[in-house]
C-alpha atoms as a PDB file:
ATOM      1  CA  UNK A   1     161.007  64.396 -20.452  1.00  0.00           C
ATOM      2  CA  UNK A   2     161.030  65.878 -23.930  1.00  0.00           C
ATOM      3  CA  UNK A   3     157.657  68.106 -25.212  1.00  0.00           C
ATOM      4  CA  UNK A   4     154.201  65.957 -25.804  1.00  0.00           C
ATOM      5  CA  UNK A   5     154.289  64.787 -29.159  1.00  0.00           C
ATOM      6  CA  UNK A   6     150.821  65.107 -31.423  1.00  0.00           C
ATOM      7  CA  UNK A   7     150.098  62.260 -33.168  1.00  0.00           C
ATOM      8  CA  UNK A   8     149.780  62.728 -36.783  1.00  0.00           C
ATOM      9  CA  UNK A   9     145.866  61.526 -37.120  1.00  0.00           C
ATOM     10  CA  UNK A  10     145.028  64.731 -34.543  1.00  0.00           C
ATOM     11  CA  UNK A  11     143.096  67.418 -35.389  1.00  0.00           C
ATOM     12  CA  UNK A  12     144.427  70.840 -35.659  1.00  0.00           C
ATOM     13  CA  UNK A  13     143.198  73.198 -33.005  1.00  0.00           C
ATOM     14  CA  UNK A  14     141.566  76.360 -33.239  1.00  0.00           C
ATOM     15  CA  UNK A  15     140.112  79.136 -30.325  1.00  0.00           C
ATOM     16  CA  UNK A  16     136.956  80.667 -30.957  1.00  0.00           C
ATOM     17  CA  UNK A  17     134.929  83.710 -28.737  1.00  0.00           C
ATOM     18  CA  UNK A  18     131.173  83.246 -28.163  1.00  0.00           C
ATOM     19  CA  UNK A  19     130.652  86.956 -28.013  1.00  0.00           C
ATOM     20  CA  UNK A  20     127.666  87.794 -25.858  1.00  0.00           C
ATOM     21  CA  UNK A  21     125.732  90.161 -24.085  1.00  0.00           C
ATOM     22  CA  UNK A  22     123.214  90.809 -21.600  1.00  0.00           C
ATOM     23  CA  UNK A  23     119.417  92.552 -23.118  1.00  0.00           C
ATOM     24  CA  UNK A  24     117.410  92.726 -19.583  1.00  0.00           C
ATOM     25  CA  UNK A  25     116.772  89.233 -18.992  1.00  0.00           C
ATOM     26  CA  UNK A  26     117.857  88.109 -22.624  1.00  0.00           C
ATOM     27  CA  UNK A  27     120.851  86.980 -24.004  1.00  0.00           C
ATOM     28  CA  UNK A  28     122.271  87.777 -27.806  1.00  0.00           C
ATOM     29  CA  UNK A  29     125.367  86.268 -29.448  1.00  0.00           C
ATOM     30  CA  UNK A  30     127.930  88.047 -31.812  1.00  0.00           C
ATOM     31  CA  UNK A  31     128.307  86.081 -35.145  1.00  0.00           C
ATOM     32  CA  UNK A  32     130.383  87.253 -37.973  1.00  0.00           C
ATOM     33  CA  UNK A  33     130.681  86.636 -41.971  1.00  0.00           C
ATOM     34  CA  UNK A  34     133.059  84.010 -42.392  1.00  0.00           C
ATOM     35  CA  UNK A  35     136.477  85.049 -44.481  1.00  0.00           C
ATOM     36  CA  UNK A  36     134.352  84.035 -47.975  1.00  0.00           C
ATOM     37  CA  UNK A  37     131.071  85.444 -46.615  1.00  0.00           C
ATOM     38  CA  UNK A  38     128.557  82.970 -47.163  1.00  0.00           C
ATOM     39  CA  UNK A  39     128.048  81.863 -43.840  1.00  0.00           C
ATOM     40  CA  UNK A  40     128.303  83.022 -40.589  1.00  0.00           C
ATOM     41  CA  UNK A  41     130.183  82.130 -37.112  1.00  0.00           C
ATOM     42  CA  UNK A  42     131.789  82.658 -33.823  1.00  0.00           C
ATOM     43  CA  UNK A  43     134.778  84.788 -34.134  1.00  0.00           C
ATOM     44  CA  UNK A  44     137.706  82.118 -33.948  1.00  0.00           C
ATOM     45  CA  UNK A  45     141.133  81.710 -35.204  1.00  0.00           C
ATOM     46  CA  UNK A  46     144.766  79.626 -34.818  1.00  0.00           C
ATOM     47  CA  UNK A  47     146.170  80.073 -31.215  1.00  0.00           C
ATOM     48  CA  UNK A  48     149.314  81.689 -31.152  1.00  0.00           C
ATOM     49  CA  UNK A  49     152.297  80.529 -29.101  1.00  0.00           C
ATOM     50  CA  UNK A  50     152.629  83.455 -26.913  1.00  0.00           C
ATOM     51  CA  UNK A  51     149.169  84.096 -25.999  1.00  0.00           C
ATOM     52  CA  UNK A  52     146.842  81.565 -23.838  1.00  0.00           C
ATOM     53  CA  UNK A  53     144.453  79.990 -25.755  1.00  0.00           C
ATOM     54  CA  UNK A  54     141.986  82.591 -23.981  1.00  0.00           C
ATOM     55  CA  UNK A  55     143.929  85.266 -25.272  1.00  0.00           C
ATOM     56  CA  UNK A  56     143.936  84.260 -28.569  1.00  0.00           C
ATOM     57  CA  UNK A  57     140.195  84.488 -28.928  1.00  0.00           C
ATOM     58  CA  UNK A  58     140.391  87.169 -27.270  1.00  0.00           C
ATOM     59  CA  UNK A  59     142.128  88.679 -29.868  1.00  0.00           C
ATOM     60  CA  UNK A  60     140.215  87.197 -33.012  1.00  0.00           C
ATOM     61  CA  UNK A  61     137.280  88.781 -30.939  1.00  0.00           C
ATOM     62  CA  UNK A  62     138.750  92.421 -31.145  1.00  0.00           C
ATOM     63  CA  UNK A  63     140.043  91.627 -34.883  1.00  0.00           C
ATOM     64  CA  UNK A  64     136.985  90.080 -36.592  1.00  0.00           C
ATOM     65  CA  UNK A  65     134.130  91.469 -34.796  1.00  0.00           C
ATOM     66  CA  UNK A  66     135.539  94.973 -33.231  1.00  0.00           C
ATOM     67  CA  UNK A  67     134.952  93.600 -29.853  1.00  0.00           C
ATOM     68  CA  UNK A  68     136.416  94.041 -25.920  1.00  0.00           C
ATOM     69  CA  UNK A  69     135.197  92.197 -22.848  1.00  0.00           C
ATOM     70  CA  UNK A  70     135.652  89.735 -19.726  1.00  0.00           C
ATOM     71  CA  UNK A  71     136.665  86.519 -21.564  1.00  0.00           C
ATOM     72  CA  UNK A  72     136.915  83.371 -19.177  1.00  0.00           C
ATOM     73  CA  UNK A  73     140.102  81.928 -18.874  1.00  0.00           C
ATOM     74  CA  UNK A  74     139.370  78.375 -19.121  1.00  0.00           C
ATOM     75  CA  UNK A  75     137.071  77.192 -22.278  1.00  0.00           C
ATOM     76  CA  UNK A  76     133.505  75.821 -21.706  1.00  0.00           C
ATOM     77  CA  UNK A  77     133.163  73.275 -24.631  1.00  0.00           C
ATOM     78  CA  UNK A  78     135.076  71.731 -28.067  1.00  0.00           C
ATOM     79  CA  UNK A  79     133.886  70.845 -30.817  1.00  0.00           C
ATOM     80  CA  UNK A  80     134.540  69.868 -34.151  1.00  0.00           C
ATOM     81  CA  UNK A  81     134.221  72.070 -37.458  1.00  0.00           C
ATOM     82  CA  UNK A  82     135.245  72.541 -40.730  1.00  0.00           C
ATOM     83  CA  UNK A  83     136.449  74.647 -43.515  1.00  0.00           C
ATOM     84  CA  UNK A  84     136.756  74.035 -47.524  1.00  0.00           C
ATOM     85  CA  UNK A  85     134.293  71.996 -49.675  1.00  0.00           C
ATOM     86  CA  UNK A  86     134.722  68.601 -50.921  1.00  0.00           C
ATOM     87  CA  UNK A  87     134.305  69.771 -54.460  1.00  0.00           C
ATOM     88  CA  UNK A  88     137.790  71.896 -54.138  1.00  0.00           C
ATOM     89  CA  UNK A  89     141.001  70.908 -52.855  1.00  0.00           C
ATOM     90  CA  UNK A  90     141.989  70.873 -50.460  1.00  0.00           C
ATOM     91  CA  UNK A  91     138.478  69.589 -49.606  1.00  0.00           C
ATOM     92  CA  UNK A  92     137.214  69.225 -46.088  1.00  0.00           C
ATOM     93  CA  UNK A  93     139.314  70.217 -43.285  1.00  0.00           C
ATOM     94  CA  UNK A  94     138.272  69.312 -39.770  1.00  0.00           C
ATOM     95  CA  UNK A  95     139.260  71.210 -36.761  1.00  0.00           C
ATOM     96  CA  UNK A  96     139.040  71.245 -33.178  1.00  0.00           C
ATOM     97  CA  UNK A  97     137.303  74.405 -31.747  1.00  0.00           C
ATOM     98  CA  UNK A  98     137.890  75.275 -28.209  1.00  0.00           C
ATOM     99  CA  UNK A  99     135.402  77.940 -27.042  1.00  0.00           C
ATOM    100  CA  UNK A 100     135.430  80.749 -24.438  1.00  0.00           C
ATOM    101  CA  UNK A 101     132.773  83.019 -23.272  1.00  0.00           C
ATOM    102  CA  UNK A 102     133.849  86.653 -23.715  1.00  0.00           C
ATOM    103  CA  UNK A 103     130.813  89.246 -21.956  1.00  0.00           C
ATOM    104  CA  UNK A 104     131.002  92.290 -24.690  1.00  0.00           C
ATOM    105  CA  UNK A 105     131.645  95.746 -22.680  1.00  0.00           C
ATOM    106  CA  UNK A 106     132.676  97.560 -25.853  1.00  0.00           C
ATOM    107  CA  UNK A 107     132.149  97.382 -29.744  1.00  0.00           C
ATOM    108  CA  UNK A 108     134.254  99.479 -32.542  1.00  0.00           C
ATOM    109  CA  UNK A 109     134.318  98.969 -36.155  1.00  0.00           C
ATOM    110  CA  UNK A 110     136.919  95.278 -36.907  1.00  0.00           C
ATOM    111  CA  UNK A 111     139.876  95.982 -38.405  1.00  0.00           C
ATOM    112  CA  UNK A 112     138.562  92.913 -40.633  1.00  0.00           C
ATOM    113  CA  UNK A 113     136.048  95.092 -42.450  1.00  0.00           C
ATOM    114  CA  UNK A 114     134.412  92.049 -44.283  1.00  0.00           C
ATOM    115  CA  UNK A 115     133.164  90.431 -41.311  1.00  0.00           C
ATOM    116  CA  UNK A 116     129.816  92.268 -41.010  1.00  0.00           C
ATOM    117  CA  UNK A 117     129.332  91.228 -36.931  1.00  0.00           C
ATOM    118  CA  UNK A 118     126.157  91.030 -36.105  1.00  0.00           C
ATOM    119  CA  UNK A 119     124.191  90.252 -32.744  1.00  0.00           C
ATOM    120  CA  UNK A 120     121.409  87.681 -32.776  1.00  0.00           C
ATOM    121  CA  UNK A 121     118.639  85.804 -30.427  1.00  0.00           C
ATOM    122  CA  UNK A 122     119.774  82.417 -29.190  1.00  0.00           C
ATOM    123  CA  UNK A 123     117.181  80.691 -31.647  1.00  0.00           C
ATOM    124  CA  UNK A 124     118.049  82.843 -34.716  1.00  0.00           C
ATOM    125  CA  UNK A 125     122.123  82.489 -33.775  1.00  0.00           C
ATOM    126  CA  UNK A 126     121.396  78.679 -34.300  1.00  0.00           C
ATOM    127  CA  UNK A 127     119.158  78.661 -37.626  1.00  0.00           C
ATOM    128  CA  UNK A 128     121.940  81.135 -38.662  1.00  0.00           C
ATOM    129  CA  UNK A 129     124.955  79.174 -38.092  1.00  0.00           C
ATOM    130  CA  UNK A 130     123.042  75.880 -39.568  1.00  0.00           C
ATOM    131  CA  UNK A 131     122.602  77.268 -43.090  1.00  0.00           C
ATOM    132  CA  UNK A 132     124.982  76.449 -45.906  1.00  0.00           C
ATOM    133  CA  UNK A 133     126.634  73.953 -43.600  1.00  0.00           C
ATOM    134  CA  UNK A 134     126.427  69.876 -42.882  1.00  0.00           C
ATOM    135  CA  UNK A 135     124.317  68.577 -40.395  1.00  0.00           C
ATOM    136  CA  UNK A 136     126.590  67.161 -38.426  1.00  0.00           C
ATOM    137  CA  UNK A 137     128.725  70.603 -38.490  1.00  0.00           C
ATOM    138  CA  UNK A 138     125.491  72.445 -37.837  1.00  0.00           C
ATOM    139  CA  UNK A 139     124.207  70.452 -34.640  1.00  0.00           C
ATOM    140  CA  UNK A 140     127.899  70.961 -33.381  1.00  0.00           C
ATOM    141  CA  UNK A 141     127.554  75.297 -33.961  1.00  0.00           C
ATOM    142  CA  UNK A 142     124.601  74.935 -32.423  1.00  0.00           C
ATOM    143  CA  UNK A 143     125.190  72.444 -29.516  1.00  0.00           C
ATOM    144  CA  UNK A 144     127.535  75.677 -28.751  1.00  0.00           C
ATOM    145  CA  UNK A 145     125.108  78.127 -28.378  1.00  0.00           C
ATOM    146  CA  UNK A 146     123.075  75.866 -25.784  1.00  0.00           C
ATOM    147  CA  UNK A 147     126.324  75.057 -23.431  1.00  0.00           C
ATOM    148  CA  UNK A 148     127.117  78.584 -23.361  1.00  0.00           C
ATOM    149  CA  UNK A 149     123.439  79.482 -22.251  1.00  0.00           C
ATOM    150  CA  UNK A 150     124.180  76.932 -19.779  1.00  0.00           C
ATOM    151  CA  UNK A 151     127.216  78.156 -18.977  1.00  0.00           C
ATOM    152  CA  UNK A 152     125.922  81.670 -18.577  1.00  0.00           C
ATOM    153  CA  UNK A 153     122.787  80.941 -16.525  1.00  0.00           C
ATOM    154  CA  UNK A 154     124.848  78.946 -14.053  1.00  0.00           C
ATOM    155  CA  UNK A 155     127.517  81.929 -13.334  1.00  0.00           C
ATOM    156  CA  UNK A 156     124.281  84.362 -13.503  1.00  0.00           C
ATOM    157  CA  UNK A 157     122.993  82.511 -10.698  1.00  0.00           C
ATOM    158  CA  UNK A 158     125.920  82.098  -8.736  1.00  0.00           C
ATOM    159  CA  UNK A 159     126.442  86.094  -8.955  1.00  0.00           C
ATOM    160  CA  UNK A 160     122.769  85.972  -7.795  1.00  0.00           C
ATOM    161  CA  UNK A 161     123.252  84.624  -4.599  1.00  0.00           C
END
């Protein structure tokens, strides 16, 4: 059988890297500029053909936001997001954003220099990644930041036992 075939009305895909880290019994999420610097997000990126998706945001991870860690292999969550305005072409894009935790053990300075990554509280990670955008974009940054605090607590309580 020949490769899968994408139909032509399907998204394109992107990987992103919910950066985190552990503050005593607090959690705080990496967010950086995006490329025109008016709003902020997860550091994400196209996947490459010979990397994993994993490894892809791995590697936006260490290129946008300076970052190294224990990324999960598999991703917790999609969802959808977009790039451009409709008042310039191309207008809206829509992609698909497939998300993996990645546990920050080190930071450096990004080779991306513009990216400005900074670490925020849960609560201020989602008023953060709401402004400038569309609701419905908005709710779906944010409905990230609550699966991976999910996602988090669950393997911090399976360590626990």
């Amino acid at each position: 059988m020949g490769a899968a075939r994408i139909p032509q009305h399907a998204l394109p895909l992107q990987v992103a890297a919910v950066c985190y880290r552990r503050r005593g019994p607090s959690i705080e999420f990496l967010l950086v500029n995006t490329n025109g610097g008016g709003k902020w997000t997860f550091p994400k990126g196209d996947p490459e053909s010979n990397l994993s998706h994993g490894q892809a945001a791995e590697r936006e991870a260490r290129e946008e936001a300076g970052v190294r860690g224990r990324i999960d292999s598999r991703h917790f969550c999609l969802c959808i997001h977009s790039k451009g305005g409709f008042w310039k072409p191309p207008g809206v894009r829509e992609y698909v954003i497939k998300a993996f935790l990645l546990e920050v053990e080190r930071t450096d300075a990004p080779p991306e220099e513009s990216r400005n990554p900074t670490w925020f509280s849960p609560e201020d990670a989602k008023k953060i990644l709401a402004k400038g955008r569309e609701v419905k974009y908005a709710r779906e940054l944010q409905a990230v930041v609550d699966r991976a605090l999910e996602k988090i607590g669950t393997a911090q309580a399976a360590t626990a036992r």
